[in-house]
PDB file of N, CA and C in Angstrom:
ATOM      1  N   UNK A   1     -70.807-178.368  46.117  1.00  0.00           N
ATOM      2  CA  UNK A   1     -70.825-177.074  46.769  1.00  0.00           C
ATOM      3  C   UNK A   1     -69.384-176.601  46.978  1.00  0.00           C
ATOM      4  N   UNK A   2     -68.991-175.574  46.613  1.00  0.00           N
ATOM      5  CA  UNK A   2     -67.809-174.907  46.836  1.00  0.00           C
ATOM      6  C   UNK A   2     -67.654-174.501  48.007  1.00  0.00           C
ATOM      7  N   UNK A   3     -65.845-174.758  48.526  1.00  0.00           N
ATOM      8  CA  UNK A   3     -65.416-174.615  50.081  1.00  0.00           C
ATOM      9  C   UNK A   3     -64.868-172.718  50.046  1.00  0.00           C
ATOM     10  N   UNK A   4     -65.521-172.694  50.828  1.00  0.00           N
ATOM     11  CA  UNK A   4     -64.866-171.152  50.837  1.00  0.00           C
ATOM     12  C   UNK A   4     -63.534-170.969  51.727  1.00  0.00           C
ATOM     13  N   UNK A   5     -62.917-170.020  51.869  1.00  0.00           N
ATOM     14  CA  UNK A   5     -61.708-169.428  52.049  1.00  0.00           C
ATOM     15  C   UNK A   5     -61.665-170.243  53.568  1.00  0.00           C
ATOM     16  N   UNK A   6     -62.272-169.689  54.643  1.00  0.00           N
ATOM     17  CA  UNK A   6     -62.734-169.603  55.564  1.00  0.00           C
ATOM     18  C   UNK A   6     -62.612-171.267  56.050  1.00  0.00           C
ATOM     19  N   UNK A   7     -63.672-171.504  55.330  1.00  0.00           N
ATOM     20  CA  UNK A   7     -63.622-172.895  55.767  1.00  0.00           C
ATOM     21  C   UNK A   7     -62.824-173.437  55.532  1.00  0.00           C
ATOM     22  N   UNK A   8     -61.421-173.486  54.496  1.00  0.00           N
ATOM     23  CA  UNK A   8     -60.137-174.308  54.196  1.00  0.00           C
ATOM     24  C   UNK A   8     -59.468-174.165  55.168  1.00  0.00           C
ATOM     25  N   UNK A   9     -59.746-172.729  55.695  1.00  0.00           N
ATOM     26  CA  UNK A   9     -58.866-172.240  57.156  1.00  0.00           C
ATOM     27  C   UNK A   9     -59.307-173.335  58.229  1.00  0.00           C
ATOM     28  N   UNK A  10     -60.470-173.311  58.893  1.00  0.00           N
ATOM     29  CA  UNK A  10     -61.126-174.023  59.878  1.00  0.00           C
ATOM     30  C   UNK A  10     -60.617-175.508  59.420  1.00  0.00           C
ATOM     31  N   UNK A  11     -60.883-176.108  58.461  1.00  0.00           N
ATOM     32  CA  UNK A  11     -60.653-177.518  57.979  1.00  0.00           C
ATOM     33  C   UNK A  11     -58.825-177.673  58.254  1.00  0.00           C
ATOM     34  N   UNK A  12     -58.008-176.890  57.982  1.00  0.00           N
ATOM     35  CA  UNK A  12     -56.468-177.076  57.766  1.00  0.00           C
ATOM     36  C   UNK A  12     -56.490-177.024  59.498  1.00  0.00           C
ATOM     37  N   UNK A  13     -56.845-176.153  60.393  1.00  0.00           N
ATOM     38  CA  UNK A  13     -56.702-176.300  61.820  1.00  0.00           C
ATOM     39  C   UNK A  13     -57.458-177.422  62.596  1.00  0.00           C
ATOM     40  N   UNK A  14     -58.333-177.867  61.881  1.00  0.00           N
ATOM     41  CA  UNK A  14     -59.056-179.224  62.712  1.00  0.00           C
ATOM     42  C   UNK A  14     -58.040-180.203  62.151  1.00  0.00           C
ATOM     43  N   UNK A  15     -57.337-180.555  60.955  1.00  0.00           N
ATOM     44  CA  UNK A  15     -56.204-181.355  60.617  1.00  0.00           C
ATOM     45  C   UNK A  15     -54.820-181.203  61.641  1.00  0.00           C
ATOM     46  N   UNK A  16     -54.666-180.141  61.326  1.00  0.00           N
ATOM     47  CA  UNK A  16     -53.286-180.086  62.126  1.00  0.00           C
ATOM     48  C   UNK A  16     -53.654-180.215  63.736  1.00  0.00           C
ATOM     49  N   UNK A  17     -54.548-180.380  64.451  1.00  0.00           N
ATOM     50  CA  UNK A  17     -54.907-180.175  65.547  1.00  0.00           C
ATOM     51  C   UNK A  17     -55.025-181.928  65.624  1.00  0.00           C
ATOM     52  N   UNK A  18     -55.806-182.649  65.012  1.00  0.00           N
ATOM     53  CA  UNK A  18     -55.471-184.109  64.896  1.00  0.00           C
ATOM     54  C   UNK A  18     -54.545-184.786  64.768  1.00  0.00           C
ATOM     55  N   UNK A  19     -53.514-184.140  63.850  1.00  0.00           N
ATOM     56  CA  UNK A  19     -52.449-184.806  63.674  1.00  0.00           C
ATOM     57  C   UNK A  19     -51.210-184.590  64.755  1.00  0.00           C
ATOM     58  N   UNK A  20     -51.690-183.628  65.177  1.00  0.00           N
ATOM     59  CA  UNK A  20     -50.882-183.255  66.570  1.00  0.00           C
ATOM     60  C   UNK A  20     -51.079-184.209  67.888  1.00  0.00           C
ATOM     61  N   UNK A  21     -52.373-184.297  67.913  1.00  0.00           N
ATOM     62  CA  UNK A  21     -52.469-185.784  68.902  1.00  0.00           C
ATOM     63  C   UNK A  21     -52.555-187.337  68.627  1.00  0.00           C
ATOM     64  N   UNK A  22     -52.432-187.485  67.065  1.00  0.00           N
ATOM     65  CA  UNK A  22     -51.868-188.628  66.598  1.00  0.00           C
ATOM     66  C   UNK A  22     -50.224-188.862  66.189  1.00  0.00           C
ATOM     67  N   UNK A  23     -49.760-187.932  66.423  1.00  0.00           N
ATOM     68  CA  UNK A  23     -48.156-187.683  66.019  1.00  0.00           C
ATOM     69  C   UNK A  23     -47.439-187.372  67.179  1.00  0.00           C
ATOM     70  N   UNK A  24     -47.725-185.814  67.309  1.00  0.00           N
ATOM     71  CA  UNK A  24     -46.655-185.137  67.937  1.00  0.00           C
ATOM     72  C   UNK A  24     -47.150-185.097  69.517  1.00  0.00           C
ATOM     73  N   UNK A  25     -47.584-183.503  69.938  1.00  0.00           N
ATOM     74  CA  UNK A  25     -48.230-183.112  71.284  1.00  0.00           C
ATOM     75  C   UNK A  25     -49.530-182.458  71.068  1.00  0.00           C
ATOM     76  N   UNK A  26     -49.969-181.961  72.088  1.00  0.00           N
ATOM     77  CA  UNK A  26     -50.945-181.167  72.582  1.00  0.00           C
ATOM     78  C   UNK A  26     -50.657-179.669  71.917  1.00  0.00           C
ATOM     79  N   UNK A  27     -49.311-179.744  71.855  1.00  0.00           N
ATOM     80  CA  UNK A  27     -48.869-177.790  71.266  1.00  0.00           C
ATOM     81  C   UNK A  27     -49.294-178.403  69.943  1.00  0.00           C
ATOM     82  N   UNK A  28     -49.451-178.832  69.048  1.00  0.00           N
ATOM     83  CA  UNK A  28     -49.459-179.379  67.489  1.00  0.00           C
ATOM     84  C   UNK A  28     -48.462-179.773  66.788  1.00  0.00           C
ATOM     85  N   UNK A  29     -48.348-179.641  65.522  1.00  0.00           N
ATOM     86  CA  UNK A  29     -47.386-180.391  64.710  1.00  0.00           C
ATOM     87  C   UNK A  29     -45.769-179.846  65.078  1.00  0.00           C
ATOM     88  N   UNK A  30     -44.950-181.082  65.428  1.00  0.00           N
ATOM     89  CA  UNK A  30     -43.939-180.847  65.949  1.00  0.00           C
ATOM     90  C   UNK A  30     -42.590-181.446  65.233  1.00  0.00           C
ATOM     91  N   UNK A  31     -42.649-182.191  64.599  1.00  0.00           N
ATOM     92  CA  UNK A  31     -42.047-183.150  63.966  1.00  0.00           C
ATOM     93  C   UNK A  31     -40.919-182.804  63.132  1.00  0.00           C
ATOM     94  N   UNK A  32     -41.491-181.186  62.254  1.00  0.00           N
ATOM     95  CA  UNK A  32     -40.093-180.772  61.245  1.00  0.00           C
ATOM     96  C   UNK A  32     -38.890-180.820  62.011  1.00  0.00           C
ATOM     97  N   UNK A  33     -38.975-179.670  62.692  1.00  0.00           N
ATOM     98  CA  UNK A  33     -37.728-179.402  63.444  1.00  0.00           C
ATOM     99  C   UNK A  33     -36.049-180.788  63.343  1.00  0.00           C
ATOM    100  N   UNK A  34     -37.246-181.864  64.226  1.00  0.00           N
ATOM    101  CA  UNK A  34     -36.143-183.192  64.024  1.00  0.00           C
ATOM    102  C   UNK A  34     -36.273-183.489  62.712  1.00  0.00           C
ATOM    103  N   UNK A  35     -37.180-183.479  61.822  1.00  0.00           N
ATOM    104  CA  UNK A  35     -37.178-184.082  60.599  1.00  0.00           C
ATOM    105  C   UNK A  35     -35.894-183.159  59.789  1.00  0.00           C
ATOM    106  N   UNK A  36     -35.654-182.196  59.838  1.00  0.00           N
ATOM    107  CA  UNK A  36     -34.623-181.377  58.774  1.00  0.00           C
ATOM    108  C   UNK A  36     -33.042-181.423  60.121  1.00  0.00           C
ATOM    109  N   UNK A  37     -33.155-182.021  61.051  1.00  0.00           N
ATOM    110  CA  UNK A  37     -31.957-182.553  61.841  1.00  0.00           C
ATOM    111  C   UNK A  37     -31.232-183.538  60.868  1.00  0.00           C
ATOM    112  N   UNK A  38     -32.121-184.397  61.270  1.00  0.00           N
ATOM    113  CA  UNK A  38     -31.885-185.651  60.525  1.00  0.00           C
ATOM    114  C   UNK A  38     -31.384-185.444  58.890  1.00  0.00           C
ATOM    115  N   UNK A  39     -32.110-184.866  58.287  1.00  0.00           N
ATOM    116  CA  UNK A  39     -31.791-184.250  56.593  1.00  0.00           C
ATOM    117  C   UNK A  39     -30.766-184.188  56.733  1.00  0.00           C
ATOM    118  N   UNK A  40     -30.146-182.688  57.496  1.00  0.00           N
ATOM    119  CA  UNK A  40     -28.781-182.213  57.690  1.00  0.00           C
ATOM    120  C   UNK A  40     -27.831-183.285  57.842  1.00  0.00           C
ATOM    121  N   UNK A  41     -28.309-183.993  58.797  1.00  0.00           N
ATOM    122  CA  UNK A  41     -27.034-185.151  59.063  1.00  0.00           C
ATOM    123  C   UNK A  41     -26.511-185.891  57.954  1.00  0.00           C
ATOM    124  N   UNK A  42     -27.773-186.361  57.194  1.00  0.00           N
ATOM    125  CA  UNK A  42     -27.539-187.511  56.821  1.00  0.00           C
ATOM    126  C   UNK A  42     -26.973-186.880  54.971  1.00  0.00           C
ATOM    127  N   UNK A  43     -27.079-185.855  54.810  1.00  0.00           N
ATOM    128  CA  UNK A  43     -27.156-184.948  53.507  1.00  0.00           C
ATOM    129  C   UNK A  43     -25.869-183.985  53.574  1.00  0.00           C
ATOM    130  N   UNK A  44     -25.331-183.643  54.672  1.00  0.00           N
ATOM    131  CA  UNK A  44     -24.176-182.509  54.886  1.00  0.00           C
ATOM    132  C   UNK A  44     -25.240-181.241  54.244  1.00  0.00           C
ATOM    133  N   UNK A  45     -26.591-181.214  54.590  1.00  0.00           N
ATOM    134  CA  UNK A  45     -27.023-180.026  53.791  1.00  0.00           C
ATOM    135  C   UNK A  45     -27.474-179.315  55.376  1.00  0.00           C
ATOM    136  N   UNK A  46     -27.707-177.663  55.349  1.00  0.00           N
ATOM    137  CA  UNK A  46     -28.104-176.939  56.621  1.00  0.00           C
ATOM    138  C   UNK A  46     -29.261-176.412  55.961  1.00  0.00           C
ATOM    139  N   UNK A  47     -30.949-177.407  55.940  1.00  0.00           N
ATOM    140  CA  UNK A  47     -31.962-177.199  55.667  1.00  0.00           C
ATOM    141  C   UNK A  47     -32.409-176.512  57.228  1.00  0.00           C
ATOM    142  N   UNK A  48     -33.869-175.375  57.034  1.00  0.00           N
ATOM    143  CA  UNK A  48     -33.917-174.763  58.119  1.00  0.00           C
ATOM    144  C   UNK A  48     -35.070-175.944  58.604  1.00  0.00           C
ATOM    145  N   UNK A  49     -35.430-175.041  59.712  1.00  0.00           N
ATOM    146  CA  UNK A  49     -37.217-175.710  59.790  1.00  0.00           C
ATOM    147  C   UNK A  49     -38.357-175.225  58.678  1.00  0.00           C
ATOM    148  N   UNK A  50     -38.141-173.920  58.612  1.00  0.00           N
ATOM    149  CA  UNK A  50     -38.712-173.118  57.992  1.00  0.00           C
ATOM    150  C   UNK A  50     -38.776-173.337  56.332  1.00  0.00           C
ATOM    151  N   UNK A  51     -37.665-173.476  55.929  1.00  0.00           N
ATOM    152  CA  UNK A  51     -37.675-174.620  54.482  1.00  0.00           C
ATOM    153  C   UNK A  51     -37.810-175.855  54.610  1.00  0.00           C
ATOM    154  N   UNK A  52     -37.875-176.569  55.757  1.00  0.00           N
ATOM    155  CA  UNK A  52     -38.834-177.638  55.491  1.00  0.00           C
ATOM    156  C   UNK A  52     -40.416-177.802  55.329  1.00  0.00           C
ATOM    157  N   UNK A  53     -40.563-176.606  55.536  1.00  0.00           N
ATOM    158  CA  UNK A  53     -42.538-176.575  55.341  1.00  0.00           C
ATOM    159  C   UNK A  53     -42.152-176.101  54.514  1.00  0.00           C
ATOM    160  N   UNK A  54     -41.549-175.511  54.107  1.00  0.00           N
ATOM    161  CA  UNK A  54     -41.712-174.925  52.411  1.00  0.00           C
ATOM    162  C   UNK A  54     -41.395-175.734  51.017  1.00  0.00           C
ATOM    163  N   UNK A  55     -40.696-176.629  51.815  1.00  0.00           N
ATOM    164  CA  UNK A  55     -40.378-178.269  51.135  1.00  0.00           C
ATOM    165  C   UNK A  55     -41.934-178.601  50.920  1.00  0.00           C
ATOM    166  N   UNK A  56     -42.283-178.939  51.838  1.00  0.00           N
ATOM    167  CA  UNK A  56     -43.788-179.428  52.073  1.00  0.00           C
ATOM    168  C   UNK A  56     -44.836-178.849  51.117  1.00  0.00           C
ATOM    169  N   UNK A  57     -44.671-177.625  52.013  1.00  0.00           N
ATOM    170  CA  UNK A  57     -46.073-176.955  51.110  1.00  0.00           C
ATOM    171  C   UNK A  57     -45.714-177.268  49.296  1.00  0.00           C
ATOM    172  N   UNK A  58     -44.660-176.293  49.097  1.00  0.00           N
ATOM    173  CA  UNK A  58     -44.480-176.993  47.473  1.00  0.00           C
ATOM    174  C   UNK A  58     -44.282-178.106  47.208  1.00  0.00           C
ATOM    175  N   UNK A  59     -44.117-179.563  47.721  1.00  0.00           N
ATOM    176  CA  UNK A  59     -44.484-180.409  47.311  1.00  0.00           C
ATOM    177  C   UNK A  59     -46.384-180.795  46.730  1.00  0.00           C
ATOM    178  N   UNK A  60     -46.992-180.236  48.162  1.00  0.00           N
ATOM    179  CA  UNK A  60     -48.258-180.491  47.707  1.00  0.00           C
ATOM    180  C   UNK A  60     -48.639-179.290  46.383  1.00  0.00           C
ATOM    181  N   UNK A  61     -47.914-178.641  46.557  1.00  0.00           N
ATOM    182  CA  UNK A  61     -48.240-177.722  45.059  1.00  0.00           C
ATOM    183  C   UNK A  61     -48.205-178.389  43.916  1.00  0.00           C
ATOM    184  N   UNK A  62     -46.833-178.567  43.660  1.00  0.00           N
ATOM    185  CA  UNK A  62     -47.044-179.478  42.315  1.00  0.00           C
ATOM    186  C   UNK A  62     -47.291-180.985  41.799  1.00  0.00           C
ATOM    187  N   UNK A  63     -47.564-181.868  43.278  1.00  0.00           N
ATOM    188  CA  UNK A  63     -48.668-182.900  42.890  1.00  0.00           C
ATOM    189  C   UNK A  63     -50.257-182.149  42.844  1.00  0.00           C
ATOM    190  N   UNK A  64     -50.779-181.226  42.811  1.00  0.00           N
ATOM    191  CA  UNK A  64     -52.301-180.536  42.601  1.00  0.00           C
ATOM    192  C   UNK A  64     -51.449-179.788  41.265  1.00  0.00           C
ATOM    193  N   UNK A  65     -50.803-179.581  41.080  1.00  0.00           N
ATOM    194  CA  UNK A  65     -50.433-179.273  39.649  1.00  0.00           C
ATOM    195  C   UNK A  65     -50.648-180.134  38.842  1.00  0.00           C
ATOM    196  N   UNK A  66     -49.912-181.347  39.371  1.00  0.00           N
ATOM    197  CA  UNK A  66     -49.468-182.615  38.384  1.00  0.00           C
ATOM    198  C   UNK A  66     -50.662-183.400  37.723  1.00  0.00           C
ATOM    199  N   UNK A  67     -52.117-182.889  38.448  1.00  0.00           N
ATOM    200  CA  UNK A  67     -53.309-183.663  37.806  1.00  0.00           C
ATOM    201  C   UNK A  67     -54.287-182.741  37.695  1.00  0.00           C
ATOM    202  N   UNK A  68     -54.748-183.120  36.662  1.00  0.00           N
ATOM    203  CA  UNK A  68     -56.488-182.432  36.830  1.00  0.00           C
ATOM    204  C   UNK A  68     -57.217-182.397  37.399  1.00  0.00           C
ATOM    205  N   UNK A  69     -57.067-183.676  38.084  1.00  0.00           N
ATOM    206  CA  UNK A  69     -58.408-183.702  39.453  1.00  0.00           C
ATOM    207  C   UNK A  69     -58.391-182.697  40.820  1.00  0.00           C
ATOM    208  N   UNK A  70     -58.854-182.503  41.169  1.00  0.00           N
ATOM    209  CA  UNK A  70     -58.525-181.465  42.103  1.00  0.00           C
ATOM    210  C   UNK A  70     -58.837-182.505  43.621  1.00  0.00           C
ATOM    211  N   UNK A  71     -57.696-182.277  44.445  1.00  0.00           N
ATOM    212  CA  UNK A  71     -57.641-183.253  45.949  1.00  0.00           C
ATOM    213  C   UNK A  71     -57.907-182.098  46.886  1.00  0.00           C
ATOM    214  N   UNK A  72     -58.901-182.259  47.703  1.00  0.00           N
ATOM    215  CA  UNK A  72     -59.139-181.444  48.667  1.00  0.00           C
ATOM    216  C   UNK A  72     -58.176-181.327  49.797  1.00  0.00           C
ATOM    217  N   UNK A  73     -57.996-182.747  50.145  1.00  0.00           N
ATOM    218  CA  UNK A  73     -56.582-182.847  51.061  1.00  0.00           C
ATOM    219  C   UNK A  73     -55.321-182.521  50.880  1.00  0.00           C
ATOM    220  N   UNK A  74     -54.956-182.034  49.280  1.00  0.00           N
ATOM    221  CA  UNK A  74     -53.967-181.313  48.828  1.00  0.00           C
ATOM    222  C   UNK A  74     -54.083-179.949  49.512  1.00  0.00           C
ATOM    223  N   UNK A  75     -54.689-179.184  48.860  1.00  0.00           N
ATOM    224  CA  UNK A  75     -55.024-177.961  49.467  1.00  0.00           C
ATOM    225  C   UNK A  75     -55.495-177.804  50.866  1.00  0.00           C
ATOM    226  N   UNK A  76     -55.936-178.778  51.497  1.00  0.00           N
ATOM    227  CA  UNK A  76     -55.901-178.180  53.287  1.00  0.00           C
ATOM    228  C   UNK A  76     -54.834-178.078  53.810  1.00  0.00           C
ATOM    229  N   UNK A  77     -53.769-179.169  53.960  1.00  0.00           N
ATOM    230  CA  UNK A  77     -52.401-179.775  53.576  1.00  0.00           C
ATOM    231  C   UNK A  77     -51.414-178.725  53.665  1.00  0.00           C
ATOM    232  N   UNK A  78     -51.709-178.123  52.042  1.00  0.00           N
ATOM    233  CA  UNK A  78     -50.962-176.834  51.808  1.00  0.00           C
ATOM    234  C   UNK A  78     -51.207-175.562  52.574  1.00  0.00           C
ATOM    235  N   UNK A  79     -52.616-175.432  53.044  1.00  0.00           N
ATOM    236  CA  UNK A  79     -52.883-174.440  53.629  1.00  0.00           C
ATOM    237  C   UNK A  79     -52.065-174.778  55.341  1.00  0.00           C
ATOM    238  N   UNK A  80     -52.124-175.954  56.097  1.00  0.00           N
ATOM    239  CA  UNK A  80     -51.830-176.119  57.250  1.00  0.00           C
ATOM    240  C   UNK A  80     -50.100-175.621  57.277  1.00  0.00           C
ATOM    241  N   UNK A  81     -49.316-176.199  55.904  1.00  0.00           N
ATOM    242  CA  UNK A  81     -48.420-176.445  55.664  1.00  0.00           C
ATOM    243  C   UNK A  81     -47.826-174.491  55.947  1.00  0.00           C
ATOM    244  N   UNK A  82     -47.878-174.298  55.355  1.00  0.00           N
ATOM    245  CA  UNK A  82     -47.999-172.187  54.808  1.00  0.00           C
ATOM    246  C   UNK A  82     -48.775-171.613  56.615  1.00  0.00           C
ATOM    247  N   UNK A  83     -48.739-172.582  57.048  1.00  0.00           N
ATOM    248  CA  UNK A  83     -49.310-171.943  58.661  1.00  0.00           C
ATOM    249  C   UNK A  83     -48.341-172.260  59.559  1.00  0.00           C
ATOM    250  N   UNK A  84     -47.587-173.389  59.439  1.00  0.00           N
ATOM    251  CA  UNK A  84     -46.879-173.862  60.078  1.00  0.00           C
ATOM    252  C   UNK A  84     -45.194-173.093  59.712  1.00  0.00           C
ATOM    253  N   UNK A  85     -45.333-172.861  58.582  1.00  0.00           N
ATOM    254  CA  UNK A  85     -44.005-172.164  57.660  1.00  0.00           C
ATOM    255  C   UNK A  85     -44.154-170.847  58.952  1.00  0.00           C
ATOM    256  N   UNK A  86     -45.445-170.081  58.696  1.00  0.00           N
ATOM    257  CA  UNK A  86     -45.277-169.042  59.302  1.00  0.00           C
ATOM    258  C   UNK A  86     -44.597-168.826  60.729  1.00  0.00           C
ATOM    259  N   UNK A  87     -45.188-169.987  61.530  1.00  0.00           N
ATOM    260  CA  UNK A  87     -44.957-170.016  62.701  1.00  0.00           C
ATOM    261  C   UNK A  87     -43.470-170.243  62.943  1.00  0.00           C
ATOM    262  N   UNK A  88     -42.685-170.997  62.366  1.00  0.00           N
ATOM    263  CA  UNK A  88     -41.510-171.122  62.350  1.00  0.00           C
ATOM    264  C   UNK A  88     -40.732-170.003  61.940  1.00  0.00           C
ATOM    265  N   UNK A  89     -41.171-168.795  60.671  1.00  0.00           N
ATOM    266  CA  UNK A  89     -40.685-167.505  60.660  1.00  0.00           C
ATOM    267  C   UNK A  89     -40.314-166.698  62.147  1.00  0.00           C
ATOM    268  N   UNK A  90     -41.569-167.087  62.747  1.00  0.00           N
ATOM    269  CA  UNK A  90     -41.999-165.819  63.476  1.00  0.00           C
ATOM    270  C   UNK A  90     -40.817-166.700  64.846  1.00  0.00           C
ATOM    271  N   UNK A  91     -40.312-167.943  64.883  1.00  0.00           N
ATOM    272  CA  UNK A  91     -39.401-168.146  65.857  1.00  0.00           C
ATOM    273  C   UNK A  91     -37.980-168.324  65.313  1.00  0.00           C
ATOM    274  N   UNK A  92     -37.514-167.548  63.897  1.00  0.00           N
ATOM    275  CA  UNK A  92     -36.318-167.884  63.706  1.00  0.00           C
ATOM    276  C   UNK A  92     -35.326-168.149  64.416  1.00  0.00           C
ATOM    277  N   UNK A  93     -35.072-167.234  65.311  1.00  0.00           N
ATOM    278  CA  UNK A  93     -33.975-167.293  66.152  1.00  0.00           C
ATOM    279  C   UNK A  93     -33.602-168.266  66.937  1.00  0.00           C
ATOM    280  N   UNK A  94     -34.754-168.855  67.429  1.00  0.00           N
ATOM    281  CA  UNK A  94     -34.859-169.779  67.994  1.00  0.00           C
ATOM    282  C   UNK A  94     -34.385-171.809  67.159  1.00  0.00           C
ATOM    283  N   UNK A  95     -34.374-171.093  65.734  1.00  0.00           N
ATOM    284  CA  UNK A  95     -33.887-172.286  65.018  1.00  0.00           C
ATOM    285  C   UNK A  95     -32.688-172.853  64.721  1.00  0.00           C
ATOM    286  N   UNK A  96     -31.878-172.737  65.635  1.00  0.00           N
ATOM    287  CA  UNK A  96     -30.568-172.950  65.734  1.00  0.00           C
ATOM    288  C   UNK A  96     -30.631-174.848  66.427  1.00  0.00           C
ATOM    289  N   UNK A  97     -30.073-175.501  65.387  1.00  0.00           N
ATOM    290  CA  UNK A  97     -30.149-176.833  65.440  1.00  0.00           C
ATOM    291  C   UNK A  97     -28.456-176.875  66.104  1.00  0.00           C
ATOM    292  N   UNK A  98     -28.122-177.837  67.185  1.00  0.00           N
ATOM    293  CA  UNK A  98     -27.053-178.240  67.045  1.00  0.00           C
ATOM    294  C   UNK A  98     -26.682-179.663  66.947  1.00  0.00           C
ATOM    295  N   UNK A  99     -25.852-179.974  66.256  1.00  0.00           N
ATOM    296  CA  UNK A  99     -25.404-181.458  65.657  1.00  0.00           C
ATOM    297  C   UNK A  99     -24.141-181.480  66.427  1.00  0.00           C
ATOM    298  N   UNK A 100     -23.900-182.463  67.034  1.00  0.00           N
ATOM    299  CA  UNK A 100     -22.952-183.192  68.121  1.00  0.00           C
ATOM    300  C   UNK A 100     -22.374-184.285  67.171  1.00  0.00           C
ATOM    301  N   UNK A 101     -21.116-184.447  66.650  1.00  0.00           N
ATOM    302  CA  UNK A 101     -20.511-186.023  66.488  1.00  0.00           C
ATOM    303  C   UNK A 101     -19.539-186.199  66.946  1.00  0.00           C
ATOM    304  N   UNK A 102     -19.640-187.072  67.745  1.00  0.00           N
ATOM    305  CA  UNK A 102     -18.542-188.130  68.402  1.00  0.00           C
ATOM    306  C   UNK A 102     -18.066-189.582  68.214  1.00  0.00           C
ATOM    307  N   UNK A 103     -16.848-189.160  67.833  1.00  0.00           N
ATOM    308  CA  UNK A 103     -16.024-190.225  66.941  1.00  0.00           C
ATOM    309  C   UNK A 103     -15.093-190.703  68.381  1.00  0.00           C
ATOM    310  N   UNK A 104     -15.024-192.540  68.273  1.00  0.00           N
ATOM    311  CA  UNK A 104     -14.326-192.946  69.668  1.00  0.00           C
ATOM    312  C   UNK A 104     -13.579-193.516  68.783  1.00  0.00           C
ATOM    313  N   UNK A 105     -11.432-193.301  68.614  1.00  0.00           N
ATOM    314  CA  UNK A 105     -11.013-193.931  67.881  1.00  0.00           C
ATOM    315  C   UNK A 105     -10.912-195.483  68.291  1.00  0.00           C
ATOM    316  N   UNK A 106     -10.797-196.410  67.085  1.00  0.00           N
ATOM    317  CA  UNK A 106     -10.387-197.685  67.357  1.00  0.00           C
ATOM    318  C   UNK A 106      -9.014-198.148  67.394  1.00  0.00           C
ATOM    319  N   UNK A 107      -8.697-199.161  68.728  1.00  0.00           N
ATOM    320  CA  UNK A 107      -7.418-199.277  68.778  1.00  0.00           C
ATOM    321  C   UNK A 107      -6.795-200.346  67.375  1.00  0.00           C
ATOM    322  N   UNK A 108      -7.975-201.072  66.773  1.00  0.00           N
ATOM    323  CA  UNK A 108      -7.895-202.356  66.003  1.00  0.00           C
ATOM    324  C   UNK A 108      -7.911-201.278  64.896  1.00  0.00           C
ATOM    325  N   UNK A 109      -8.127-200.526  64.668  1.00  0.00           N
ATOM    326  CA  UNK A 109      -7.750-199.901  63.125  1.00  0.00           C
ATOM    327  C   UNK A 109      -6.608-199.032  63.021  1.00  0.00           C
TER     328      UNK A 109
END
């Protein structure tokens, strides 16, 4: 039986709503934000939040590219993924990461 529109919607929000109380909080998926901190640091790259779901979502794009079979959990995934992108649009301003390093010199070097 074919999933309609609707229901990928309902299915991608009962996911992200789980994974929010197996992961993150009660608000839902929370995790990019520090996850593209960390990127930045460790990469010298200034990934947003907002391109990190977009990391995401096109990742699950072209593994459902990459096969014939079709994964349902690809596409909810992607759909949660493209929901979460949005939400992070709609708080750009608010995406201002700041990175702190503090270097203590050594007297032995």
């Amino acid at each position: 039986m074919a999933i309609s529109a609707i229901e990928f919607l309902e299915r991608a929000a009962d996911l992200m709503l789980e994974r929010a109380k197996e992961y993150d909080s009660e608000d839902g998926e929370r995790s990019m934000r520090s996850t593209v901190a960390a990127f930045n640091v460790l990469t010298g790259n200034i990934l947003s939040e907002q391109e990190g779901w977009l990391f995401m979502l096109l990742l699950k794009i072209a593994r459902q590219h990459q096969t014939p079979d079709w994964h349902q959990d690809s596409s909810e995934d992607a759909i949660a993924y493209a929901a979460l992108m949005a939400e992070a649009w709609q708080n750009e301003e608010e995406d201002d990461i700041e990175i702190i390093f503090k270097f203590t010199p050594d007297d032995d070097e």
